[in-house]
PDB file of N, CA and C in Angstrom:
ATOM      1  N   UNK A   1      24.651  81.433-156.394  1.00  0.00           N
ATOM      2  CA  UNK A   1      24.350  82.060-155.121  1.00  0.00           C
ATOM      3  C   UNK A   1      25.538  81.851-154.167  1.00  0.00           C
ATOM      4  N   UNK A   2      26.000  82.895-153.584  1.00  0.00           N
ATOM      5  CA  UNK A   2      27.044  83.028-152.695  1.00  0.00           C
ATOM      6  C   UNK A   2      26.601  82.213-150.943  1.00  0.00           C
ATOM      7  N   UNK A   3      27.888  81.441-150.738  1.00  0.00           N
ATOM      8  CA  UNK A   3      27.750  80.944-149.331  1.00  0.00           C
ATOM      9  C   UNK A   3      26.802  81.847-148.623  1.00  0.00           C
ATOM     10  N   UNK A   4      26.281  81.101-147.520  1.00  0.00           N
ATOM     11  CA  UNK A   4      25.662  81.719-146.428  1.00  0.00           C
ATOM     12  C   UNK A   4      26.613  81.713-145.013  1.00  0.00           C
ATOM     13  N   UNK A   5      27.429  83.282-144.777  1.00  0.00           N
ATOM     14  CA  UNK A   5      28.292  82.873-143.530  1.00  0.00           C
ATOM     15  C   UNK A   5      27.226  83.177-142.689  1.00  0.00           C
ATOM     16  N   UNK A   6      28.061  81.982-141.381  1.00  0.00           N
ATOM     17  CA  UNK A   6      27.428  82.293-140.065  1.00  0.00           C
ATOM     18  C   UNK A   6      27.829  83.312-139.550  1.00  0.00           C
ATOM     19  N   UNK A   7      27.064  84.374-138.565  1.00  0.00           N
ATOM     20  CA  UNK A   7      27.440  85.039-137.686  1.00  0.00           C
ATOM     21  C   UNK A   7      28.374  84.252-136.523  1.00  0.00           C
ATOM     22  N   UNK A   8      29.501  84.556-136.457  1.00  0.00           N
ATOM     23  CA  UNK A   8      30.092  84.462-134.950  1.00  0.00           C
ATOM     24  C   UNK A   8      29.351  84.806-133.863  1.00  0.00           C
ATOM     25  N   UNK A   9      29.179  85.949-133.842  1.00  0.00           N
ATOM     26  CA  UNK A   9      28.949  86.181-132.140  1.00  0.00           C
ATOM     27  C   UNK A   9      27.658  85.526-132.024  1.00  0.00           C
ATOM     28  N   UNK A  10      26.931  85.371-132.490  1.00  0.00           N
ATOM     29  CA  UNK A  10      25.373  84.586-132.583  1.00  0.00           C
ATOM     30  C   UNK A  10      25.738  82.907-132.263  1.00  0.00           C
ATOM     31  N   UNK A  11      26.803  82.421-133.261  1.00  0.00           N
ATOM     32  CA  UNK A  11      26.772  80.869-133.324  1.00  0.00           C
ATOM     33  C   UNK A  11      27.420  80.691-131.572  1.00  0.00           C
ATOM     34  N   UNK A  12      28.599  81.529-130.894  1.00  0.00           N
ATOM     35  CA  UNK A  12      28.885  81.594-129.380  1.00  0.00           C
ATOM     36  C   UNK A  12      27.523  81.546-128.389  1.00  0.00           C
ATOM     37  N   UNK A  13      26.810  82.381-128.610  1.00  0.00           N
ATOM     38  CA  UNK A  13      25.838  82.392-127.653  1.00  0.00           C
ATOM     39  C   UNK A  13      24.586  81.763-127.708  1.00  0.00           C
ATOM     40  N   UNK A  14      23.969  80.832-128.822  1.00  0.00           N
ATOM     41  CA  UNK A  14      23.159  80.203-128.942  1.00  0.00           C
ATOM     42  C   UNK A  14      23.217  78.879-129.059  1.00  0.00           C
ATOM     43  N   UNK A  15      22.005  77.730-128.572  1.00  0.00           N
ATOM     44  CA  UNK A  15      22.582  76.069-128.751  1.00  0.00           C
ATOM     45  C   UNK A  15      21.805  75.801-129.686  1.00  0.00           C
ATOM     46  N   UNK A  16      21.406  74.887-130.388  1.00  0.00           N
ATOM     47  CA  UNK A  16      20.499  74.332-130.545  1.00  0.00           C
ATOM     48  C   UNK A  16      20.025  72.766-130.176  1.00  0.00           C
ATOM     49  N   UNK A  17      18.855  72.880-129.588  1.00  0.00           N
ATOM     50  CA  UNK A  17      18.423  71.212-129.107  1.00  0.00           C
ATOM     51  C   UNK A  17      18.169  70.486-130.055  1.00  0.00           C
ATOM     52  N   UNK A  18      17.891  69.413-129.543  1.00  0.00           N
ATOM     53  CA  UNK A  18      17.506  68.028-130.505  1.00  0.00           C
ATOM     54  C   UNK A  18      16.090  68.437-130.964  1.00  0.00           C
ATOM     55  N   UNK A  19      15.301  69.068-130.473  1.00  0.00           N
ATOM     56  CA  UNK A  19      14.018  69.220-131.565  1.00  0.00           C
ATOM     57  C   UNK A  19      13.800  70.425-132.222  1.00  0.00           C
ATOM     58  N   UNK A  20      15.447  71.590-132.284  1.00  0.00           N
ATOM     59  CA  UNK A  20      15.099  72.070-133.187  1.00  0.00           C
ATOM     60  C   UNK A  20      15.277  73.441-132.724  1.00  0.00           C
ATOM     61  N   UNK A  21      15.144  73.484-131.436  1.00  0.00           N
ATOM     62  CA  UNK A  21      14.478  75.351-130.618  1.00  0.00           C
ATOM     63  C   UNK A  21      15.996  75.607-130.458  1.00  0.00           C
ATOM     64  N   UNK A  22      16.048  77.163-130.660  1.00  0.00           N
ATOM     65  CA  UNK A  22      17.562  77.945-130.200  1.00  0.00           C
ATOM     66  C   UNK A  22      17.291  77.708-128.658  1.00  0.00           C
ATOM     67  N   UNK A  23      17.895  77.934-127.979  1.00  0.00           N
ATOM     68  CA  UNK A  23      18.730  78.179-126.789  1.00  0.00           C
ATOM     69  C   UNK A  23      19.384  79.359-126.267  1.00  0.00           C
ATOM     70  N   UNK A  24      19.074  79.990-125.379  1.00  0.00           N
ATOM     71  CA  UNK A  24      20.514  80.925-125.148  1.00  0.00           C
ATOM     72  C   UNK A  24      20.337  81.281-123.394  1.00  0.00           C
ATOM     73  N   UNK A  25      21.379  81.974-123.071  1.00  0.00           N
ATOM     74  CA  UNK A  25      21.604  82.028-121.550  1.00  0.00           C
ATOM     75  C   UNK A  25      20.986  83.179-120.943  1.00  0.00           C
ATOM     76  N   UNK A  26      20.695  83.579-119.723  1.00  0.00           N
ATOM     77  CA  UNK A  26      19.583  85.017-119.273  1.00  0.00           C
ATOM     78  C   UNK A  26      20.575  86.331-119.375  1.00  0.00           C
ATOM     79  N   UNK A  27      20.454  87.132-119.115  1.00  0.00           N
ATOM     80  CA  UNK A  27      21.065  88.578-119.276  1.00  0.00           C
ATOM     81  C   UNK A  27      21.382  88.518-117.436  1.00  0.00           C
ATOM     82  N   UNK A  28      21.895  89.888-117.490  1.00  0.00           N
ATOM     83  CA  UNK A  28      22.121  90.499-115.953  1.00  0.00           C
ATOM     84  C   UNK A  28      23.172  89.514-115.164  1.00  0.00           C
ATOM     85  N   UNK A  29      23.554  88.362-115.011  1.00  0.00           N
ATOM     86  CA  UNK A  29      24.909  87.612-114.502  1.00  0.00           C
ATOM     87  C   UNK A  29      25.954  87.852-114.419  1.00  0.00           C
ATOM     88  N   UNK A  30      26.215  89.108-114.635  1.00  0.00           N
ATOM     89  CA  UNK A  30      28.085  89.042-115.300  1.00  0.00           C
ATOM     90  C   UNK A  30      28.897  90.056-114.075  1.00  0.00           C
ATOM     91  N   UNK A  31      27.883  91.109-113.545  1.00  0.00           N
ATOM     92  CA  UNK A  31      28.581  91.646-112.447  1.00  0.00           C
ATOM     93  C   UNK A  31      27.531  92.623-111.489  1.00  0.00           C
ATOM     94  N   UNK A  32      27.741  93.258-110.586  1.00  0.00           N
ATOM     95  CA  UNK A  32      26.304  93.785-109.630  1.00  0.00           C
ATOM     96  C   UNK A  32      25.887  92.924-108.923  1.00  0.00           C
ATOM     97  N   UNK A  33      26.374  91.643-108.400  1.00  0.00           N
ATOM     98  CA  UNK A  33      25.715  90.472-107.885  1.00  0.00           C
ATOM     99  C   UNK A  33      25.533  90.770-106.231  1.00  0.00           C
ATOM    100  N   UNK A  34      26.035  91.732-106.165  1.00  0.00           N
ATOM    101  CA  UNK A  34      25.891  91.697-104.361  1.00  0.00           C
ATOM    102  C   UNK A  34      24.335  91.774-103.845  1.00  0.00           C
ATOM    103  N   UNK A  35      23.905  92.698-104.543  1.00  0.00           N
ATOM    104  CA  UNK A  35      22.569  93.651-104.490  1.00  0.00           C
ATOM    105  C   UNK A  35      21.563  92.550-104.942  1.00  0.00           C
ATOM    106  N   UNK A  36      21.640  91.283-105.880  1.00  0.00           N
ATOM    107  CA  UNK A  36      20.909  90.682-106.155  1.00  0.00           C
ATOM    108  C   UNK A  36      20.720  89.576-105.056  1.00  0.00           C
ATOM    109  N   UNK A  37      19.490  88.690-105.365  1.00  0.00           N
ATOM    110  CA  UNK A  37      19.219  87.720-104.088  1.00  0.00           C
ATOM    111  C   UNK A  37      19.728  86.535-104.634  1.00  0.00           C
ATOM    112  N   UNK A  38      20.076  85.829-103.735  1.00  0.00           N
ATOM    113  CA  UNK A  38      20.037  84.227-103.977  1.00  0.00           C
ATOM    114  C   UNK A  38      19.675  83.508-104.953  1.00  0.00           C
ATOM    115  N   UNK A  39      18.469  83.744-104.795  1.00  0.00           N
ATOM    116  CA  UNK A  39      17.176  83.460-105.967  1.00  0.00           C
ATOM    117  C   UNK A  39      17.515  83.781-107.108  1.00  0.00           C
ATOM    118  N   UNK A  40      17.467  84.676-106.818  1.00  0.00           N
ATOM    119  CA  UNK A  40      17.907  85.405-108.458  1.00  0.00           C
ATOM    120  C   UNK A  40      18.663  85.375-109.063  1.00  0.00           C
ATOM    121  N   UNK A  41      19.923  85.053-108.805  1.00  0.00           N
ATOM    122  CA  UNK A  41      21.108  84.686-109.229  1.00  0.00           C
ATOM    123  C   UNK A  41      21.298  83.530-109.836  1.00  0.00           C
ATOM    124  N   UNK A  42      20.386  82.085-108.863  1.00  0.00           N
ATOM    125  CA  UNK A  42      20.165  81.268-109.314  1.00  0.00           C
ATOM    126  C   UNK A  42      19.069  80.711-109.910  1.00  0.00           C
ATOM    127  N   UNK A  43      18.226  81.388-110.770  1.00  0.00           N
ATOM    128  CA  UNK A  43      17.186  81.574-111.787  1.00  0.00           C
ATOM    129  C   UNK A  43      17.943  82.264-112.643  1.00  0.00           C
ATOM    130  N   UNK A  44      18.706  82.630-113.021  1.00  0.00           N
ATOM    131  CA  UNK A  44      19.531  83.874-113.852  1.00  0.00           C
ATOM    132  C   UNK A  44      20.801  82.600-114.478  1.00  0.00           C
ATOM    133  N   UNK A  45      20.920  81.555-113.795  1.00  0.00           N
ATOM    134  CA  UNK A  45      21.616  80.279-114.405  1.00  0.00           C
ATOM    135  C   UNK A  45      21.617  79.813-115.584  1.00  0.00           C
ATOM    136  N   UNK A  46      19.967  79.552-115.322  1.00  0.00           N
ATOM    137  CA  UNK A  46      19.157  78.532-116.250  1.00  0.00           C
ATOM    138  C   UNK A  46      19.239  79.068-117.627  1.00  0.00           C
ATOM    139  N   UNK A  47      19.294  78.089-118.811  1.00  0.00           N
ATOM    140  CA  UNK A  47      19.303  78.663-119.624  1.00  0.00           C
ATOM    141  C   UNK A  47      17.473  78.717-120.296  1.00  0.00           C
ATOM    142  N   UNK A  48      17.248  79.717-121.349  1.00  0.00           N
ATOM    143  CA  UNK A  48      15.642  79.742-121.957  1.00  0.00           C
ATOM    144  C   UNK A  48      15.765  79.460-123.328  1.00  0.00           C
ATOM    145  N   UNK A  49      14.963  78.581-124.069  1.00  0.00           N
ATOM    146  CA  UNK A  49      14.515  78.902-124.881  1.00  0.00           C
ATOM    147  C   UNK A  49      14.138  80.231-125.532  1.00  0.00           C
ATOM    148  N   UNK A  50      14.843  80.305-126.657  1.00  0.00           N
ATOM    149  CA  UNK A  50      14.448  81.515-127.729  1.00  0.00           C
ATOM    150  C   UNK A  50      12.908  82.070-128.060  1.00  0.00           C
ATOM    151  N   UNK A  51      12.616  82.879-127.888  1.00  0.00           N
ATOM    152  CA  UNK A  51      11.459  83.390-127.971  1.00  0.00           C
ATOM    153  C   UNK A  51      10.921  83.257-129.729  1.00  0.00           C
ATOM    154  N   UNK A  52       9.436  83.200-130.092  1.00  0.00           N
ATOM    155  CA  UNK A  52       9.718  82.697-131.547  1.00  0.00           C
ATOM    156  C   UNK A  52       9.841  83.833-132.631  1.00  0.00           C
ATOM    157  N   UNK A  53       9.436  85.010-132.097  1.00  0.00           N
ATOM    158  CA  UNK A  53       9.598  86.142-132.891  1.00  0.00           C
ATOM    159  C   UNK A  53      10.876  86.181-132.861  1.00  0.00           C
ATOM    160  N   UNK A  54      11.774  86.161-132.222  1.00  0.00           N
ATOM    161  CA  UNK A  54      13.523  86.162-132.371  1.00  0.00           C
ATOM    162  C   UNK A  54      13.965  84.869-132.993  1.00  0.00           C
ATOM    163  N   UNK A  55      13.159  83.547-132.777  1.00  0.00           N
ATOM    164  CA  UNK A  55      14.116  82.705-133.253  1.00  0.00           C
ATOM    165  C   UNK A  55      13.925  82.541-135.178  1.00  0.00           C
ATOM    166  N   UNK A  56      13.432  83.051-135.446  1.00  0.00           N
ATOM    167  CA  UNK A  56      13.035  83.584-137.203  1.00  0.00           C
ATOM    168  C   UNK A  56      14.256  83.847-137.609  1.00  0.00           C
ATOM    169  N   UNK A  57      14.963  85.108-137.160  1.00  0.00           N
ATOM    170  CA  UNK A  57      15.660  86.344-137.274  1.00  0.00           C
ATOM    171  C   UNK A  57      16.960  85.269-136.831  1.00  0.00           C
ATOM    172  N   UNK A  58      16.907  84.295-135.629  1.00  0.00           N
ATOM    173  CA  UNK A  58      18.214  83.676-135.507  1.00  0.00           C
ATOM    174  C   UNK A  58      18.745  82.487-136.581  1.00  0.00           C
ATOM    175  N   UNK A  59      17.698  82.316-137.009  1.00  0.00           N
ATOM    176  CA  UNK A  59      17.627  80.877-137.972  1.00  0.00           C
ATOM    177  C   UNK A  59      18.466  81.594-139.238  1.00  0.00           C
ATOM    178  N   UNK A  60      18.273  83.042-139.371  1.00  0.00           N
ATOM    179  CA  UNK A  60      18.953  83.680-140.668  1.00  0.00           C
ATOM    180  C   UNK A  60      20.428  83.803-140.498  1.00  0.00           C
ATOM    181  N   UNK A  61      20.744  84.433-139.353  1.00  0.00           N
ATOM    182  CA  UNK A  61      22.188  84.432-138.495  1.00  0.00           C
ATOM    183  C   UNK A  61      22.780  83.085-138.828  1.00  0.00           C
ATOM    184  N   UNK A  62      22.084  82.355-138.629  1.00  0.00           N
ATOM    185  CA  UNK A  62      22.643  80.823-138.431  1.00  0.00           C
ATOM    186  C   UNK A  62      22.115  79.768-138.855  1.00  0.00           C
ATOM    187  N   UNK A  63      22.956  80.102-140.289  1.00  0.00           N
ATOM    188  CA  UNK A  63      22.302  78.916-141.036  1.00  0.00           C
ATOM    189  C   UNK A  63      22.740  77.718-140.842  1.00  0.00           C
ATOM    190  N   UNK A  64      23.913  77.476-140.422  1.00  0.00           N
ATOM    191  CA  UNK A  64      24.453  76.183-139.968  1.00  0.00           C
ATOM    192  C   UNK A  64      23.970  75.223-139.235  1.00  0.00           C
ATOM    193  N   UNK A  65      23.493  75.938-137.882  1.00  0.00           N
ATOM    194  CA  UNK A  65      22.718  75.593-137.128  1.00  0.00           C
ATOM    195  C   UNK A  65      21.081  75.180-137.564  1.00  0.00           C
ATOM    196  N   UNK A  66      20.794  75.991-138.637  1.00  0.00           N
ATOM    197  CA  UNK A  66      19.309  75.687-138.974  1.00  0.00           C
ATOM    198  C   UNK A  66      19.214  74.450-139.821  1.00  0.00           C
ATOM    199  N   UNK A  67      20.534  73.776-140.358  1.00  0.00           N
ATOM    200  CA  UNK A  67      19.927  72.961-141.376  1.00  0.00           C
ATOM    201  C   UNK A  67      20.594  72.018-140.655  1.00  0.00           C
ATOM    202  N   UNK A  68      21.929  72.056-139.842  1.00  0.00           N
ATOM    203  CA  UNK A  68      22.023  70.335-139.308  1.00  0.00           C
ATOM    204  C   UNK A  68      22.316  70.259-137.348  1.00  0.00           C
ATOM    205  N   UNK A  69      22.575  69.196-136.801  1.00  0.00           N
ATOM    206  CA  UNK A  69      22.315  69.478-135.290  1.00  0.00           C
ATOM    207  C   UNK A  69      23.394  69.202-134.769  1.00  0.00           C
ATOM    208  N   UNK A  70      24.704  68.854-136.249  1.00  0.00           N
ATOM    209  CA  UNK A  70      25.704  68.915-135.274  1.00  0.00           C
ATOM    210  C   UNK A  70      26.207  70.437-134.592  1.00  0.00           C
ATOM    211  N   UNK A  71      27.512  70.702-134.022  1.00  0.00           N
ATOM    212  CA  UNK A  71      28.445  72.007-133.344  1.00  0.00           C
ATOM    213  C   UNK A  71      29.175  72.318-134.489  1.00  0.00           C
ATOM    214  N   UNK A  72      29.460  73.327-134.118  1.00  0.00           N
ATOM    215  CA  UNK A  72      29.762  74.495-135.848  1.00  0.00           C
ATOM    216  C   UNK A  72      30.578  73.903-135.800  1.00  0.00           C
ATOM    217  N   UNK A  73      31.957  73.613-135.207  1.00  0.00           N
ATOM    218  CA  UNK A  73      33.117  72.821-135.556  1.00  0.00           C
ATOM    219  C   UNK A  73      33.237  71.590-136.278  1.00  0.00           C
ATOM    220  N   UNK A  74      31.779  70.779-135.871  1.00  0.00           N
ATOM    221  CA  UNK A  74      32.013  69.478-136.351  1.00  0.00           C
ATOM    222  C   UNK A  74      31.125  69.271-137.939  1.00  0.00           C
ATOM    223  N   UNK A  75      30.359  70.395-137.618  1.00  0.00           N
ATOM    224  CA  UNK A  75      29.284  70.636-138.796  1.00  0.00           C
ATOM    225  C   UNK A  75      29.846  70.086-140.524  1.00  0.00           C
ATOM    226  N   UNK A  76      29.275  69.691-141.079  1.00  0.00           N
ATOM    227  CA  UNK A  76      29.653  68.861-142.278  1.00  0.00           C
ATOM    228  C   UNK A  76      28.955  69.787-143.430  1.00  0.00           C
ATOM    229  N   UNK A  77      27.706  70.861-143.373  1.00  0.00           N
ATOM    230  CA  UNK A  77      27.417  71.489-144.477  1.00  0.00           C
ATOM    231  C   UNK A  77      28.315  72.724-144.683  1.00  0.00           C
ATOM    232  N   UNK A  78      29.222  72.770-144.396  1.00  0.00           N
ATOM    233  CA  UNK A  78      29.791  74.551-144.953  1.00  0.00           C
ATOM    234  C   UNK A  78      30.253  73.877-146.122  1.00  0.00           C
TER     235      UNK A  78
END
């Protein structure tokens, strides 16, 4: 059976925590900010937890991430 590569652009934008859950950052931040409020901007910070119907589908992307908790760089299973 052939390696399992990671996706790049997936392993950039997702963390994974110590018990396991993806991670990733909110949408809408990147430009248009005038028009938005305060608030919103800073709720739009925070990062969320992966939703679990997506985090299935991310665990496949990223297998690296699914089997150990170090950072892809330092990661010891490839």
């Amino acid at each position: 059976m052939p390696k399992l590569k990671t996706n790049k652009a997936a392993a950039k934008r997702f963390k994974k925590t110590g018990t396991g859950k993806l991670v990733r950052n909110k949408a809408y931040k990147s430009h248009i900010l005038t028009k938005k409020s305060t608030k919103r901007k800073r709720n739009l910070r925070k990062d969320i937890v992966t939703d679990a119907t997506n985090a299935k589908v991310m665990k496949k992307i990223l297998p690296c991430k699914a089997v150990c908790n170090e950072s892809f760089s330092k990661c010891l299973c490839r």
